[in-house]
N, C-alpha and C. Protein backbone atom coordinates (compact mmCIF):
# COMPACT_ATOMS: atom_id res chain seq x y z
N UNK A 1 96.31 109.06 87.94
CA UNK A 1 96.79 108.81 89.27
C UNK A 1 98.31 108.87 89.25
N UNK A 2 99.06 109.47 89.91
CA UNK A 2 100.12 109.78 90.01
C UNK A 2 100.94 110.27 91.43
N UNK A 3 102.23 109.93 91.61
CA UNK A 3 102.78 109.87 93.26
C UNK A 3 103.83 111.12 92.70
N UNK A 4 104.43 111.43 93.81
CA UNK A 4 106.04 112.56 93.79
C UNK A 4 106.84 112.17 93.17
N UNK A 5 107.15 112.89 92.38
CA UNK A 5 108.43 112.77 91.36
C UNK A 5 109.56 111.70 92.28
N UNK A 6 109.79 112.26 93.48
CA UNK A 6 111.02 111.73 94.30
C UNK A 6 110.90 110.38 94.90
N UNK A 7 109.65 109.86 94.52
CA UNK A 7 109.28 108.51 94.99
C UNK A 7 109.76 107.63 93.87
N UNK A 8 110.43 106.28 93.84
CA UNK A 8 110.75 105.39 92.79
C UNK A 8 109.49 104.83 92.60
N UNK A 9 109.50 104.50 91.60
CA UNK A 9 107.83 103.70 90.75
C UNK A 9 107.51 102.46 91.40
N UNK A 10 108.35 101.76 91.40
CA UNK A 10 108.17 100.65 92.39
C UNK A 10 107.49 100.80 93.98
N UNK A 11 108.23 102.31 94.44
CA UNK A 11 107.43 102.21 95.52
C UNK A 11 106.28 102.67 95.90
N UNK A 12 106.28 103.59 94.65
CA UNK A 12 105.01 104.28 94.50
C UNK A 12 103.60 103.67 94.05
N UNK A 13 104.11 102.51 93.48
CA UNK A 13 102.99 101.55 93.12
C UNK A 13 101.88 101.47 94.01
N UNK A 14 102.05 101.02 95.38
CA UNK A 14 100.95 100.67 96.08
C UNK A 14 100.27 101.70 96.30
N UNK A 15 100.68 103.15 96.46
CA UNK A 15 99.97 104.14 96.39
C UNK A 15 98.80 104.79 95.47
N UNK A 16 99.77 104.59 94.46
CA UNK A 16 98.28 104.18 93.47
C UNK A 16 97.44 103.42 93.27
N UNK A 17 98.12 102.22 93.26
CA UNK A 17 97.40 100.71 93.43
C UNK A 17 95.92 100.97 94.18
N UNK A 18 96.57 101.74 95.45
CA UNK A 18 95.30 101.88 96.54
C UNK A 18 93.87 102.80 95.77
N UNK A 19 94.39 103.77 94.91
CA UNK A 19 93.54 104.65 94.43
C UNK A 19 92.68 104.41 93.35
N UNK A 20 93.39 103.17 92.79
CA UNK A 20 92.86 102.33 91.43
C UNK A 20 91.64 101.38 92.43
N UNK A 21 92.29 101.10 93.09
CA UNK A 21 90.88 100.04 93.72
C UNK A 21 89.93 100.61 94.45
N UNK A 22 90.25 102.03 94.86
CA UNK A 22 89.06 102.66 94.88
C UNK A 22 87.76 103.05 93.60
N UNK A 23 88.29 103.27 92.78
CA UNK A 23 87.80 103.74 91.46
C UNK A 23 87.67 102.58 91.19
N UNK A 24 87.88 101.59 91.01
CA UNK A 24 88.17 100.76 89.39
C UNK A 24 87.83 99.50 90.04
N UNK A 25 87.15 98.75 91.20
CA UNK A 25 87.25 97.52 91.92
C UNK A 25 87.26 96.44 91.23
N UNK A 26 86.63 96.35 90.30
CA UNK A 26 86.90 94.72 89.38
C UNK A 26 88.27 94.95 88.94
N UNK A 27 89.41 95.60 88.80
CA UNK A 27 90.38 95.56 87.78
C UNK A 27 91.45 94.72 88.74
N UNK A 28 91.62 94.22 87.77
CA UNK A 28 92.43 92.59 88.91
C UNK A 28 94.13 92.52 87.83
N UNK A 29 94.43 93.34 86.58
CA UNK A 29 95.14 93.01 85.79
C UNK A 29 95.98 93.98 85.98
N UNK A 30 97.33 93.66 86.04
CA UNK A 30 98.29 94.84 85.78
C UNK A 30 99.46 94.93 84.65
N UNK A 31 99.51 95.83 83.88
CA UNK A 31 100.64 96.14 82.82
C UNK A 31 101.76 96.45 83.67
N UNK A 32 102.82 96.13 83.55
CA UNK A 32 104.02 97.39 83.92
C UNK A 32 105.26 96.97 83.29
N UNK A 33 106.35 97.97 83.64
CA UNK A 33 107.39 97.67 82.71
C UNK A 33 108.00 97.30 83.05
N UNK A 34 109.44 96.87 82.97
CA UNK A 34 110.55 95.95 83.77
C UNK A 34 111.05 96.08 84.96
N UNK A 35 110.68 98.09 84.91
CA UNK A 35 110.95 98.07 86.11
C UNK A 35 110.23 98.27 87.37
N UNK A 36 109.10 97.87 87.15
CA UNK A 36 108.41 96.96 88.72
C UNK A 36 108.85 95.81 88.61
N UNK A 37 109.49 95.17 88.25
CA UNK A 37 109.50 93.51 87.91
C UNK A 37 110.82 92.76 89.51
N UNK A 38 110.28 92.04 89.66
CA UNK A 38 110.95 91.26 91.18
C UNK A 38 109.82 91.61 92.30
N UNK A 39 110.09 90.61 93.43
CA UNK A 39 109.30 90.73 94.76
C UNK A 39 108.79 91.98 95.66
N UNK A 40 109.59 92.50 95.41
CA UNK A 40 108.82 93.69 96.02
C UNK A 40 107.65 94.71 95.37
N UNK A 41 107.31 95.06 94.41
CA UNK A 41 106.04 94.54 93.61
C UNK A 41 105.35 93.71 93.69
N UNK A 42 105.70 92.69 93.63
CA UNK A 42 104.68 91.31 93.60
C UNK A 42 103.75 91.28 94.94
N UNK A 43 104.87 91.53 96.17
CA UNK A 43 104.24 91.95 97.73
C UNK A 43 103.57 92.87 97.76
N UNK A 44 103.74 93.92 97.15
CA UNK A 44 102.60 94.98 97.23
C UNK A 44 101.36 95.01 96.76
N UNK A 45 101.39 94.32 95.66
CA UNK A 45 99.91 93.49 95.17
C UNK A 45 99.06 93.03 95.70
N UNK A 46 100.02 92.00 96.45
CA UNK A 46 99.32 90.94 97.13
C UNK A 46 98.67 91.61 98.76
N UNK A 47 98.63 92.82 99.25
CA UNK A 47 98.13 93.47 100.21
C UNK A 47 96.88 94.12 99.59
N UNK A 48 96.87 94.50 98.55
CA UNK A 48 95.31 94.50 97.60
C UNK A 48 94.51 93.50 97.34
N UNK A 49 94.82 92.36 97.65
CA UNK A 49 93.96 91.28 97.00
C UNK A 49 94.69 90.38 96.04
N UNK A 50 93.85 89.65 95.62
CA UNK A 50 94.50 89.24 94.32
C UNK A 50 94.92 89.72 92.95
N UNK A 51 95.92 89.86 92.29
CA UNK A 51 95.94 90.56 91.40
C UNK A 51 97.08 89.52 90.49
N UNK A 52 96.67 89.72 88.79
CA UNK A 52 97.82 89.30 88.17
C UNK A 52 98.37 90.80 87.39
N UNK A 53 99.80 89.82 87.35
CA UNK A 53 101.11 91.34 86.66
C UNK A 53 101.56 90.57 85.47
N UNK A 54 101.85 91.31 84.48
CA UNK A 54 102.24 90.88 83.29
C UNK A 54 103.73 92.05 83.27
N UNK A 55 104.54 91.85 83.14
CA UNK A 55 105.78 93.04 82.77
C UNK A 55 106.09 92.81 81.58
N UNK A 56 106.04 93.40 80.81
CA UNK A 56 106.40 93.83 79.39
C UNK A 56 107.46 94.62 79.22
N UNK A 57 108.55 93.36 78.73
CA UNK A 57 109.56 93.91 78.73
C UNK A 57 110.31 94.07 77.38
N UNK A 58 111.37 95.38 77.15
CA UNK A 58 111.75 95.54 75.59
C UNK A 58 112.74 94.55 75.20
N UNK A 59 112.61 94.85 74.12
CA UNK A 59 113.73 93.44 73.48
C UNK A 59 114.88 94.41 73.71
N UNK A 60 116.28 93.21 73.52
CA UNK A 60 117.67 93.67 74.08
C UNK A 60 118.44 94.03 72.86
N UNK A 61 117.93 93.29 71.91
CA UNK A 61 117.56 93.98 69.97
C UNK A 61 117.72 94.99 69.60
N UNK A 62 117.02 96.06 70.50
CA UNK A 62 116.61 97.32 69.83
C UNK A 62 117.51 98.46 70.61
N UNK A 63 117.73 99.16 69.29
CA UNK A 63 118.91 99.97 70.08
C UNK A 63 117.79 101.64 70.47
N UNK A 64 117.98 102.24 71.48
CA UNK A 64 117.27 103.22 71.82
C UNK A 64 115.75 103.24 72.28
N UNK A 65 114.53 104.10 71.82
CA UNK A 65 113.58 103.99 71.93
C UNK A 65 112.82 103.00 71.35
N UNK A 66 111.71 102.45 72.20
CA UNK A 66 110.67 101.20 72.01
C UNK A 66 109.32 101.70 72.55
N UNK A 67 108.75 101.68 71.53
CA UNK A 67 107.21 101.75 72.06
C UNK A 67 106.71 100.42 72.50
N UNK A 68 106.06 100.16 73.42
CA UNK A 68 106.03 98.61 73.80
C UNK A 68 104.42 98.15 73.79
N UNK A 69 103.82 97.49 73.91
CA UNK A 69 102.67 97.31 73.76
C UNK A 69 101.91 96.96 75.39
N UNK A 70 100.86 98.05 75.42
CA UNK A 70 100.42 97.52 77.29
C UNK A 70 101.09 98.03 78.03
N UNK A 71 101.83 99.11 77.97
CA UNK A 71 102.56 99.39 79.16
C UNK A 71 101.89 100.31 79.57
């Protein structure tokens, strides 16, 4: 599932969001990375139902690339 390049991820979320709960209706859990992280995400969730978000975010440690776990 995937939106337009020219859309930011954040906003593109609910767009998919919508397409995941077509397909996928029990899935109530979300991975994402730091940068969905703040309220406007959180609001878009919450127009799906209930849902929990976990953001997994990289350590400030590591210089360059991080493979992260769950994202």
């Amino acid at each position: 599932m995937i939106h337009a390049a020219d859309i930011q991820d954040r906003d593109g979320a609910p767009l998919v969001l919508a397409e995941i709960i077509k397909r996928f209706p029990w899935l109530r859990h979300v991975f994402a990375d730091g940068g969905y992280a703040g309220d406007k995400f959180k609001q878009a969730l919450r127009r799906f139902g209930k849902w929990t978000i976990e953001i997994i975010k990289r350590s400030d440690a590591v210089k360059g690339f991080e493979v992260l776990p769950r994202r």
